[in-house]
N, C-alpha and C. Protein backbone atom coordinates (compact mmCIF):
# COMPACT_ATOMS: atom_id res chain seq x y z
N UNK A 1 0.84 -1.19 0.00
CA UNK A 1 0.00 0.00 0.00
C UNK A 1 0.89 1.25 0.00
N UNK A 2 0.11 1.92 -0.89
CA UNK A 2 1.26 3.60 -0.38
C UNK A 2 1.02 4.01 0.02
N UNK A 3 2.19 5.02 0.58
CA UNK A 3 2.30 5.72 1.75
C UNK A 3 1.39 7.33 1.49
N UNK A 4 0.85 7.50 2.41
CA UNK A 4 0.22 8.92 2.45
C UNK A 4 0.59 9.85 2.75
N UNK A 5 0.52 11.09 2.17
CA UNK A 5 0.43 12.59 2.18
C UNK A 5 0.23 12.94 3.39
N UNK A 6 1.03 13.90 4.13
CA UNK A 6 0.69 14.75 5.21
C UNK A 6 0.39 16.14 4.55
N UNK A 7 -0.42 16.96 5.07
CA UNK A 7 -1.10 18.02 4.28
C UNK A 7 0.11 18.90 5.50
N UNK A 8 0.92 19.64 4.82
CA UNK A 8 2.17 20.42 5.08
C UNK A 8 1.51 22.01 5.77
N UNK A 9 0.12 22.00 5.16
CA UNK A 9 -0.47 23.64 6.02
C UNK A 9 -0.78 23.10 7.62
N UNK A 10 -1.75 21.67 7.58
CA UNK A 10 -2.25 21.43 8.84
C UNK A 10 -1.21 20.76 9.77
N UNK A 11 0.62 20.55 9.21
CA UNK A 11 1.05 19.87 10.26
C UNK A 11 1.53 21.04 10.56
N UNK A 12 2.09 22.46 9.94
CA UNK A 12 2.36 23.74 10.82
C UNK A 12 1.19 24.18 11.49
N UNK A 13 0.25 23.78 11.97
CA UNK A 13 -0.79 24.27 12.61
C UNK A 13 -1.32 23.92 13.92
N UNK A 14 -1.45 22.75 13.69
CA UNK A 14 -1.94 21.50 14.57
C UNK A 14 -0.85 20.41 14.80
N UNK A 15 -0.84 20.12 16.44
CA UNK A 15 -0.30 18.97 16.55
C UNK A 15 -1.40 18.07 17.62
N UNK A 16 -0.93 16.54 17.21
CA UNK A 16 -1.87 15.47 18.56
C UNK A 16 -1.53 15.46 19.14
N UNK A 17 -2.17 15.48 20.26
CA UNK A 17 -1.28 14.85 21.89
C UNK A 17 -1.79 13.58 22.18
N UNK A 18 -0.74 12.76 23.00
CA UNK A 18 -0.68 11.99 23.54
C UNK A 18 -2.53 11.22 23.22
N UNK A 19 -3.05 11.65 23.44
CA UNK A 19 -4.68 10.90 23.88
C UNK A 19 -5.57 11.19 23.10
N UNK A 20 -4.77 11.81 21.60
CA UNK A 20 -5.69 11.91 20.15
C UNK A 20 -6.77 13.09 20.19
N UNK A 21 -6.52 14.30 21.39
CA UNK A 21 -6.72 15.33 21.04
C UNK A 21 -6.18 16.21 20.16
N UNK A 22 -6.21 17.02 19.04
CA UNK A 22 -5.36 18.30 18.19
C UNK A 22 -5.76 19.60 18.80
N UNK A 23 -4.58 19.71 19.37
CA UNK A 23 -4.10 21.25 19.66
C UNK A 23 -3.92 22.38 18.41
N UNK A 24 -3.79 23.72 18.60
CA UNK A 24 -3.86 25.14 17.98
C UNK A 24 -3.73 26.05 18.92
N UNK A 25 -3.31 26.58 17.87
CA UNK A 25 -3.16 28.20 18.38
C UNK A 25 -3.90 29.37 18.53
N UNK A 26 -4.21 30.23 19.36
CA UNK A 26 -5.43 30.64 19.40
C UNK A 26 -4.80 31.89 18.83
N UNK A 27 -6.26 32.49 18.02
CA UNK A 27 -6.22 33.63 16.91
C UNK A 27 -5.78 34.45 17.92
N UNK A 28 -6.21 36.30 17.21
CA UNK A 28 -5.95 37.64 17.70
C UNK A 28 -5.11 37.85 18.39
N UNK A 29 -4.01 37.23 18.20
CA UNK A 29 -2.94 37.92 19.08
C UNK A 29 -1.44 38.43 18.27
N UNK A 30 -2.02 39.07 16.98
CA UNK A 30 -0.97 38.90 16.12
C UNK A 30 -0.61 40.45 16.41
N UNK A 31 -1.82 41.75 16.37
CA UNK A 31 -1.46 43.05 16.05
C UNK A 31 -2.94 43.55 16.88
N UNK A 32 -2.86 44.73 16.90
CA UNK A 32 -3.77 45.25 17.44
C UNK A 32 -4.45 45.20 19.27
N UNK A 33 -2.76 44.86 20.18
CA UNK A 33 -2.86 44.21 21.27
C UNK A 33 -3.26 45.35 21.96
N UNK A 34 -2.90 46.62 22.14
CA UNK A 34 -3.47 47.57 23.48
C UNK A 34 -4.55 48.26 23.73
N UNK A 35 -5.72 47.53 22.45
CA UNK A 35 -6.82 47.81 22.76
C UNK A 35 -7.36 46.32 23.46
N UNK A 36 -6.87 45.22 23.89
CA UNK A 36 -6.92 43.91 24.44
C UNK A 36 -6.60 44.32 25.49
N UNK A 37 -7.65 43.31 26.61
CA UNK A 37 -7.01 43.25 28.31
C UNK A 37 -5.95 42.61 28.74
N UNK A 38 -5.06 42.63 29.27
CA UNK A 38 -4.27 42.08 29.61
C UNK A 38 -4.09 40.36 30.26
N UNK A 39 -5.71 40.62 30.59
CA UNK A 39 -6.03 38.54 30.98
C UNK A 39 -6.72 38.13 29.66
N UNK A 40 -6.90 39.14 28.99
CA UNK A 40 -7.51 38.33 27.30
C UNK A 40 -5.77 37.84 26.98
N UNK A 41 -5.34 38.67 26.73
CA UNK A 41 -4.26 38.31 25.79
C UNK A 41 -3.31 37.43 26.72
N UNK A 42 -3.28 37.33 27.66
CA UNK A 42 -2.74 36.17 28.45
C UNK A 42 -3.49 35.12 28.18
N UNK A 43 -4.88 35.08 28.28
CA UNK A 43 -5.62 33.43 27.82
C UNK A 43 -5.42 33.05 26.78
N UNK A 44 -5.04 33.70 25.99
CA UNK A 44 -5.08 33.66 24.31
C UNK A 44 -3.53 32.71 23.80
N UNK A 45 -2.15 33.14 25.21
CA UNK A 45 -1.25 32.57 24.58
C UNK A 45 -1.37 31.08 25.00
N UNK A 46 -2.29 30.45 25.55
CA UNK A 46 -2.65 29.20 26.11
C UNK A 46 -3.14 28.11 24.47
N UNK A 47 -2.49 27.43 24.81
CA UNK A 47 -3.46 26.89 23.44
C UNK A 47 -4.60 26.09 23.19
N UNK A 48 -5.42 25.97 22.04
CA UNK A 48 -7.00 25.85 22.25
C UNK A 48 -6.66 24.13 21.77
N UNK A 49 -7.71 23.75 21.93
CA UNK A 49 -8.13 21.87 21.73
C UNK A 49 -9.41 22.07 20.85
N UNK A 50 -9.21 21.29 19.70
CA UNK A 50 -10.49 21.58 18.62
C UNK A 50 -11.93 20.42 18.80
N UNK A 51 -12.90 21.17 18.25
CA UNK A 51 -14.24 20.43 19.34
C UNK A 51 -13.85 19.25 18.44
N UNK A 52 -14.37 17.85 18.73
CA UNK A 52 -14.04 16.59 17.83
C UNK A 52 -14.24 16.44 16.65
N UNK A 53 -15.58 17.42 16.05
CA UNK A 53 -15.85 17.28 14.54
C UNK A 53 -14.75 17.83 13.52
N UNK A 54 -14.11 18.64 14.49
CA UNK A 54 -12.73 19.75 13.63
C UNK A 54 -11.96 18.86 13.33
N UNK A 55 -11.97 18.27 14.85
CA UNK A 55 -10.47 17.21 15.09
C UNK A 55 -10.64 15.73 14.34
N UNK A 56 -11.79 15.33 13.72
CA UNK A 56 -11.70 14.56 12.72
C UNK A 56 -11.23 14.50 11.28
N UNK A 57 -11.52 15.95 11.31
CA UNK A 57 -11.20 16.21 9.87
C UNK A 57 -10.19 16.64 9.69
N UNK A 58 -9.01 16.89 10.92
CA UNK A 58 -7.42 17.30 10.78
C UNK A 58 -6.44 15.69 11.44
N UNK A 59 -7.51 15.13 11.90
CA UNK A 59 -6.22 13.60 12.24
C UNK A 59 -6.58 13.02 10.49
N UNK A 60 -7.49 13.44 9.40
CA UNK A 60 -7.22 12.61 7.85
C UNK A 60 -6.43 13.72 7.38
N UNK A 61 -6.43 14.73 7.90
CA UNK A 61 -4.77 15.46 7.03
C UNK A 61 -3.67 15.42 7.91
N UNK A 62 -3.28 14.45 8.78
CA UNK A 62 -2.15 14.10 9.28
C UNK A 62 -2.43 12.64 9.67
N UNK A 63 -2.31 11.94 8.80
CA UNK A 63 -2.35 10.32 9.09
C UNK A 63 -1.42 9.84 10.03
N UNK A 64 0.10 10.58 10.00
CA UNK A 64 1.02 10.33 10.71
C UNK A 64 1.13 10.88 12.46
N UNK A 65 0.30 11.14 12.35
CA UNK A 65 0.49 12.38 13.64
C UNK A 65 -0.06 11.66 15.04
């Protein structure tokens, strides 16, 4: 059988952990920070866990992961 494609956008994006959750990075924190609170943009550098329907459709663009 051959080997499969890792989709190269979703492995800079997303990684699995351990227990087949996919992790991300959470948006708005690129520009526009000092109109942001200071516990927003602190929660924000935390990273988010995608609800399962997301996370199905990013463990078939990382078969390997």
């Amino acid at each position: 059988m051959a080997k499969l494609r890792t989709n190269r956008s979703a492995a800079k994006r997303f990684k699995v952990t351990k227990t087949g959750k996919v992790k991300h990075k959470k948006a708005n924190l690129r520009h526009l920070l000092c109109s942001k609170s200071r516990g927003r943009k602190r929660k924000l550098r935390k990273a988010g866990i995608l609800n399962p329907g997301d996370a199905s459709t990013m463990r078939a663009l990382l078969p390997y992961a």
